[in-house]
Protein backbone atom coordinates (compact mmCIF):
# COMPACT_ATOMS: atom_id res chain seq x y z
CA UNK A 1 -73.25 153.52 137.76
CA UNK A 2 -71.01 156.45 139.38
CA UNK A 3 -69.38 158.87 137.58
CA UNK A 4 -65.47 158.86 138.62
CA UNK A 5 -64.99 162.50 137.63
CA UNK A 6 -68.12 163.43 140.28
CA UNK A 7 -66.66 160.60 142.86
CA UNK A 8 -63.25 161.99 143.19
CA UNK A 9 -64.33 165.78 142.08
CA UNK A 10 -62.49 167.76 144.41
CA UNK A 11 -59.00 166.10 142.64
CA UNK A 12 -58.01 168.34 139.15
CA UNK A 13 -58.27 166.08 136.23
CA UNK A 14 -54.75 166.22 135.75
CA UNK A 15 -54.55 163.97 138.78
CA UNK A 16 -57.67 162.44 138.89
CA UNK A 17 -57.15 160.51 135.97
CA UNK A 18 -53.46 159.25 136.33
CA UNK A 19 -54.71 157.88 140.06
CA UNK A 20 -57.37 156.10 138.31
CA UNK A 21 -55.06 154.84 135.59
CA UNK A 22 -52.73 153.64 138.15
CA UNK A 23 -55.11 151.64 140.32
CA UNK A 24 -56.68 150.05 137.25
CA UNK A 25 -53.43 148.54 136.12
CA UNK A 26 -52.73 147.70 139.97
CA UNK A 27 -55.83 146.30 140.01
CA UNK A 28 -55.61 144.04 135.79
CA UNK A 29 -52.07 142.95 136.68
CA UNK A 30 -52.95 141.43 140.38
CA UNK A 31 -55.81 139.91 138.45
CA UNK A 32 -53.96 138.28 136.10
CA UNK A 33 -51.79 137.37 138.45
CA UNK A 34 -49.27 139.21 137.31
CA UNK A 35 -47.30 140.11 140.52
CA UNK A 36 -44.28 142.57 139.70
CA UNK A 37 -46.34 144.23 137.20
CA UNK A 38 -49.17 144.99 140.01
CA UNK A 39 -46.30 145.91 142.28
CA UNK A 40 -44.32 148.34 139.78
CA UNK A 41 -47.14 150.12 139.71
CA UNK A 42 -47.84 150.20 142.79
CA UNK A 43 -44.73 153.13 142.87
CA UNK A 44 -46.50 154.89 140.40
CA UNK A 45 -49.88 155.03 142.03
CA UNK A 46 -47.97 156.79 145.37
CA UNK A 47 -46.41 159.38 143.33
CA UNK A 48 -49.80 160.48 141.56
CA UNK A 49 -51.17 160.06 145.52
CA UNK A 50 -48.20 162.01 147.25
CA UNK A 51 -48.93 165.06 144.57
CA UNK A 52 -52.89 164.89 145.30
CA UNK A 53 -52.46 165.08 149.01
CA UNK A 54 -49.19 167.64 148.95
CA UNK A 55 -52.07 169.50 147.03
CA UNK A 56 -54.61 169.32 149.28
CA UNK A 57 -52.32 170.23 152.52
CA UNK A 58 -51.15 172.79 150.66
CA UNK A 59 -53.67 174.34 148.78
CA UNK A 60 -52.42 174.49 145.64
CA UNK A 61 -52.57 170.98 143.44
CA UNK A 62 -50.04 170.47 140.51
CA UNK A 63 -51.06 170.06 136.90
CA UNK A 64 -50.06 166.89 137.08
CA UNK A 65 -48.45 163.71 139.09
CA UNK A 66 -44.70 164.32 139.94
CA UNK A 67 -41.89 162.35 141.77
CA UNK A 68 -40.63 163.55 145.02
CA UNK A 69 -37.17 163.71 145.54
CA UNK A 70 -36.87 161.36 148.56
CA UNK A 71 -40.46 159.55 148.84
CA UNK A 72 -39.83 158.80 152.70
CA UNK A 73 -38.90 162.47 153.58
CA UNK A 74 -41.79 164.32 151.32
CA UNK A 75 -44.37 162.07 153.65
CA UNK A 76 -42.54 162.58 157.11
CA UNK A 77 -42.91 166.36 156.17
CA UNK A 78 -46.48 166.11 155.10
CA UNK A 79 -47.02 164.74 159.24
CA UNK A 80 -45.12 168.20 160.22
CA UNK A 81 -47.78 170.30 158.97
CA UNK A 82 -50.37 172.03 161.36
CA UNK A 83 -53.49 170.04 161.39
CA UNK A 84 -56.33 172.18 159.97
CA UNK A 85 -59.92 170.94 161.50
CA UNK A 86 -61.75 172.69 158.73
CA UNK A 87 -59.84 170.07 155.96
CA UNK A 88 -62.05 167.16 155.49
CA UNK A 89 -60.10 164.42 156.39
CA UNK A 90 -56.72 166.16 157.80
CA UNK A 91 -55.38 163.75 159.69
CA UNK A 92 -55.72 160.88 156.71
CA UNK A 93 -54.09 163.41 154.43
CA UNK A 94 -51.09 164.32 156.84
CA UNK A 95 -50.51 161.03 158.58
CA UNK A 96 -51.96 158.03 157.76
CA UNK A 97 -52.01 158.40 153.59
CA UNK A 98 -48.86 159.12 153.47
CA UNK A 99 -47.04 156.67 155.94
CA UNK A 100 -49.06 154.06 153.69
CA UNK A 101 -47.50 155.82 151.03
CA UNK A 102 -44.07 155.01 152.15
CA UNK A 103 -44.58 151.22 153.13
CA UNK A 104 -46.05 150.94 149.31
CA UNK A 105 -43.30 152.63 147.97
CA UNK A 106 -40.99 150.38 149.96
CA UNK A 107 -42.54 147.34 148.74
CA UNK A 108 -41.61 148.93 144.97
CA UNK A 109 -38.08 149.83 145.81
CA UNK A 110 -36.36 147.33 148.15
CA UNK A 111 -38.21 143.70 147.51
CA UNK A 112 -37.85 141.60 145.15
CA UNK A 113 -39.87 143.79 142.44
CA UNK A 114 -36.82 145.25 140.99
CA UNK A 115 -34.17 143.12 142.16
CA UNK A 116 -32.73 139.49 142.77
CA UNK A 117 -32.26 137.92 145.55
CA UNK A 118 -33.40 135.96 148.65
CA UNK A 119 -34.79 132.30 148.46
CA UNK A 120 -38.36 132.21 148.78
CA UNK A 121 -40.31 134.70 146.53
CA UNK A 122 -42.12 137.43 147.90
CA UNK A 123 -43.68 138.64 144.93
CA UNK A 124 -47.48 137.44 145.88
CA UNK A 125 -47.32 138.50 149.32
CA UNK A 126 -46.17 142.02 148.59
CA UNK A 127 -49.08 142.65 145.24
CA UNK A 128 -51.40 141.53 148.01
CA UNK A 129 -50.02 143.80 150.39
CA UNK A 130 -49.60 146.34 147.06
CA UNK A 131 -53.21 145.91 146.06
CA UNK A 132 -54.58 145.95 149.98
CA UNK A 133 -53.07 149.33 150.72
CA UNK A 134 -53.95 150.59 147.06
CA UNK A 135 -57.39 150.01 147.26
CA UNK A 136 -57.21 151.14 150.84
CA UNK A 137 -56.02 154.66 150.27
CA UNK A 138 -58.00 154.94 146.82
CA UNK A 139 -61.29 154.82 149.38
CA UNK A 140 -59.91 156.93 151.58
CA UNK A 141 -59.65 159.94 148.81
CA UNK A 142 -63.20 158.78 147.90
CA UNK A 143 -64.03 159.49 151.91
CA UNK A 144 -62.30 162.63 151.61
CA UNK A 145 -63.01 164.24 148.03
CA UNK A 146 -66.28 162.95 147.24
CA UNK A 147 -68.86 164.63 145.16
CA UNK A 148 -71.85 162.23 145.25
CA UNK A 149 -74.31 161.36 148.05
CA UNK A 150 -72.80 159.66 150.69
CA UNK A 151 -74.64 156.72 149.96
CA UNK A 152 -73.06 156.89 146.41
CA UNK A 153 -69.59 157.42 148.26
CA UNK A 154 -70.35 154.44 150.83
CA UNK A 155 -71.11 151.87 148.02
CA UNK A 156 -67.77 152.92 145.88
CA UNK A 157 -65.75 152.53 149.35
CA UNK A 158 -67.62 149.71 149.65
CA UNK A 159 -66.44 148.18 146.45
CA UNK A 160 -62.98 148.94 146.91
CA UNK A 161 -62.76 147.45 150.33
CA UNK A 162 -64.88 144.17 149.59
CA UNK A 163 -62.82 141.04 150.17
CA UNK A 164 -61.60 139.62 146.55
CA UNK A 165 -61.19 135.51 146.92
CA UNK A 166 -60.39 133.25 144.44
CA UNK A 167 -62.55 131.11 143.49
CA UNK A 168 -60.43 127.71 143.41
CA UNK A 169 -58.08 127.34 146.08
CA UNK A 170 -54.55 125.93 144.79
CA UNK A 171 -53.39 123.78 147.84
CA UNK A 172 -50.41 122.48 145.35
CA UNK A 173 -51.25 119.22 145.71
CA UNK A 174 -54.83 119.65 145.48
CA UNK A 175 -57.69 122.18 144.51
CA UNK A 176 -60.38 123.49 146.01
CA UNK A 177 -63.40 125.17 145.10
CA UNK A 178 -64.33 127.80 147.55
CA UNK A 179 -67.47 128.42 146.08
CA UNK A 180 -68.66 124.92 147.08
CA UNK A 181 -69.23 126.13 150.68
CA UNK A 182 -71.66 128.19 149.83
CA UNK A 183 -73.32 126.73 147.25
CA UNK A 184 -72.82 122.84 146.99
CA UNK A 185 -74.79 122.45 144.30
CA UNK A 186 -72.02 124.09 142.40
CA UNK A 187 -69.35 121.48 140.71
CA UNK A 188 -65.42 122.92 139.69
């Protein structure tokens, strides 16, 4: 088993623990298929991310997670800082983190997490695209901030990355058991 606090070492506590917090309820609610849960906090998890990368362009991390102002601005001006080829992972932390950040935080803002509307719900959809992108940039800060062997840094990237099906496939008017094409011995 990997110790978080070594995998993500290079993050202060004070941030380390509110990302982990935030992906683990991203991570319970989708789940439990609870959608607008998952995606709420999917708003929450880029704010604690924005304030660990603004950190780590900048040099100097914040006690703790904070909001920007204007989400969509604080990332466009993370991509207008110099790249630096001595900063593991510089061009993650300036450009691609952060325009993930703002199609997350989009998701959160302007769908149908936090308001009505629109005829066919989009709620599963976006905590799939919510929980994707989540466990998508929560590897990438494992690439980049690591403090394990890189075989111990592989296999948590690996983990976060690996494909989650269900196991019974809801066609509506019929279900499947996925499982049965592997193993057919298996009955649902």
């Amino acid at each position: 088993m990997i110790d978080v606090s070594k995998l993500l070492s290079a993050i202060p506590a004070g941030l380390r623990t509110p990302l982990l917090e935030c992906f683990q309820e991203i991570a319970a609610n989708y789940a439990e298929r609870r959608w607008e849960p998952s995606e709420l906090n999917g708003g929450k998890f880029c704010e604690v991310v924005y304030t660990i990368v603004e950190g780590a362009v900048s040099g100097q991390y914040k006690t703790q997670p904070s909001k920007p102002a204007n989400m969509l601005t604080a990332c466009q001006q993370l991509e207008k800082e110099p790249s630096n080829s001595s900063r593991v992972g510089d061009r993650s932390l300036r450009i691609l983190i952060p325009r993930t950040l703002t199609a997350l935080y989009e998701i959160r803002n302007n769908r149908g997490v936090g308001h009505v509307g629109g005829d066919v719900n989009p709620n599963f959809l976006d905590a799939t695209a919510v929980y994707t992108s989540a466990s998508w940039v929560l590897a990438e800060l494992v690439r980049i901030f690591h403090g394990v062997s890189i075989q111990e840094a592989q296999d948590a990237v690996d983990a976060l990355i690996e494909r989650k099906l269900p196991l019974i496939w809801d066609l509506g008017t019929s279900r499947e058991c996925l499982i049965q094409k592997c193993r057919p011995k298996i009955r649902c």
